[in-house]
C-alpha atoms as a PDB file:
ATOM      1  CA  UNK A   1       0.000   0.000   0.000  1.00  0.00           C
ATOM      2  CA  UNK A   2       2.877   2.441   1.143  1.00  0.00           C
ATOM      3  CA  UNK A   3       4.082   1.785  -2.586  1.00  0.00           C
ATOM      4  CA  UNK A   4       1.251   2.960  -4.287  1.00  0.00           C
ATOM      5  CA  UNK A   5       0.634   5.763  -2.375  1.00  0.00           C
ATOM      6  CA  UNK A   6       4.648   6.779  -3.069  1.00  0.00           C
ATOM      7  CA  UNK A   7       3.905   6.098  -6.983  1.00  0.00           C
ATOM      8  CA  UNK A   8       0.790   8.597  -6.814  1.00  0.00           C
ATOM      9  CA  UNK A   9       2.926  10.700  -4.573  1.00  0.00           C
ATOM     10  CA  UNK A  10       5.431  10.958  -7.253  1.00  0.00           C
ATOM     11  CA  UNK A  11       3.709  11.085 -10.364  1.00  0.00           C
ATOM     12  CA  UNK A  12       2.534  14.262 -10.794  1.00  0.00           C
ATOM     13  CA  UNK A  13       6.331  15.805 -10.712  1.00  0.00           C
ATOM     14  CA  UNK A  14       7.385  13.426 -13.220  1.00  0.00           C
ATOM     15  CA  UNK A  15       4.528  15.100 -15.265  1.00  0.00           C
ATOM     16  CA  UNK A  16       5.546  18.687 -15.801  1.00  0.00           C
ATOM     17  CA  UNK A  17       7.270  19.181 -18.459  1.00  0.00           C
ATOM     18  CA  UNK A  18       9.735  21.903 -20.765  1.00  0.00           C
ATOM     19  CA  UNK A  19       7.900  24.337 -22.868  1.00  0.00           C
ATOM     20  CA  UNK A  20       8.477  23.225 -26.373  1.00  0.00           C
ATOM     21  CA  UNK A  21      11.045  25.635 -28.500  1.00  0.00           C
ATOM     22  CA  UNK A  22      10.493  25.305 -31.932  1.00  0.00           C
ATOM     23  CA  UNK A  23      13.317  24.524 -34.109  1.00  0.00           C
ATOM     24  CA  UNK A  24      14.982  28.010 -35.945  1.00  0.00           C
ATOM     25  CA  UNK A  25      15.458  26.391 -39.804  1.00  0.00           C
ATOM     26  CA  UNK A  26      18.748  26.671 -40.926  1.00  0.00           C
ATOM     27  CA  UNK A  27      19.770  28.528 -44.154  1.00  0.00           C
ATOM     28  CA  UNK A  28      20.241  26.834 -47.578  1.00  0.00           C
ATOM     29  CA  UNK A  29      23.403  26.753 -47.994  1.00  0.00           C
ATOM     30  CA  UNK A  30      25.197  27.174 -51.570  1.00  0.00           C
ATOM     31  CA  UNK A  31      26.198  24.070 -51.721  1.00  0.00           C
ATOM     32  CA  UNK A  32      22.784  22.759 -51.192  1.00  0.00           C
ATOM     33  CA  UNK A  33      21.246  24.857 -53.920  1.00  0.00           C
ATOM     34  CA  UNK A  34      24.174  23.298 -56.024  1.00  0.00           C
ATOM     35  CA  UNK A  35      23.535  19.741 -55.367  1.00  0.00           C
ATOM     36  CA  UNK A  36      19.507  20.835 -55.966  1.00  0.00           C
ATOM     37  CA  UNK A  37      20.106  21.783 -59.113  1.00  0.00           C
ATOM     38  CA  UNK A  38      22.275  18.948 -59.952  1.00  0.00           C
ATOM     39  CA  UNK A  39      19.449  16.575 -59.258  1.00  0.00           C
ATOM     40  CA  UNK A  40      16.674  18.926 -61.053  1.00  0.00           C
ATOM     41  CA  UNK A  41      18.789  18.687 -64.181  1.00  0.00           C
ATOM     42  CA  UNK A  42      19.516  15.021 -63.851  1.00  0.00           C
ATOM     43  CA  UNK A  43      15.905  14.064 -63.194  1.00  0.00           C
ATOM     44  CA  UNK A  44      14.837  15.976 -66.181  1.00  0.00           C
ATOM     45  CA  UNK A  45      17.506  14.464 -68.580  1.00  0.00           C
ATOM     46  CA  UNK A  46      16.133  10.881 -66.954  1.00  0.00           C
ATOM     47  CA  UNK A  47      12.426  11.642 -68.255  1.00  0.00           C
ATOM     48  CA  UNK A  48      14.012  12.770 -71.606  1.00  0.00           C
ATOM     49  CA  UNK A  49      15.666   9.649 -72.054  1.00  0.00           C
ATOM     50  CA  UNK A  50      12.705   7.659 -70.822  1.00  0.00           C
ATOM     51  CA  UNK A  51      10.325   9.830 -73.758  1.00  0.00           C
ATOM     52  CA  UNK A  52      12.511   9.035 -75.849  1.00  0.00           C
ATOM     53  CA  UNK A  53      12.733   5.281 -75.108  1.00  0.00           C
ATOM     54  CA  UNK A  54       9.118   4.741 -75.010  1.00  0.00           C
ATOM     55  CA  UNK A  55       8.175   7.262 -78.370  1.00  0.00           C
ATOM     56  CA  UNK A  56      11.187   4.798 -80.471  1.00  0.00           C
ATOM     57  CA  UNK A  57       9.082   1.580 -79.701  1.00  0.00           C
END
């Protein structure tokens, strides 16, 4: 019985809890934008090819 009473006892502490801070985004860096545009190019050469592949058959 003591235990329980402790448990309830220490429950409501264990509770409270931190505010929540939202997380500041970072800048884009220019490598980023680099590697974004490297992938935007490549995926538009890929559904070139792809056109292409399908339109020969």
């Amino acid at each position: 019985m003591k235990r329980i009473v402790a448990i309830a006892v220490a429950l409501p502490g264990t509770a409270i809890a931190e505010a929540f801070d939202r997380p500041i985004p970072q800048p884009q860096t220019a490598a980023a934008e680099f590697w974004f545009l490297v992938g935007s190019v490549a995926l538009i050469v890929a559904l070139g090819a792809v056109q292409w592949m399908v339109s020969r058959r």
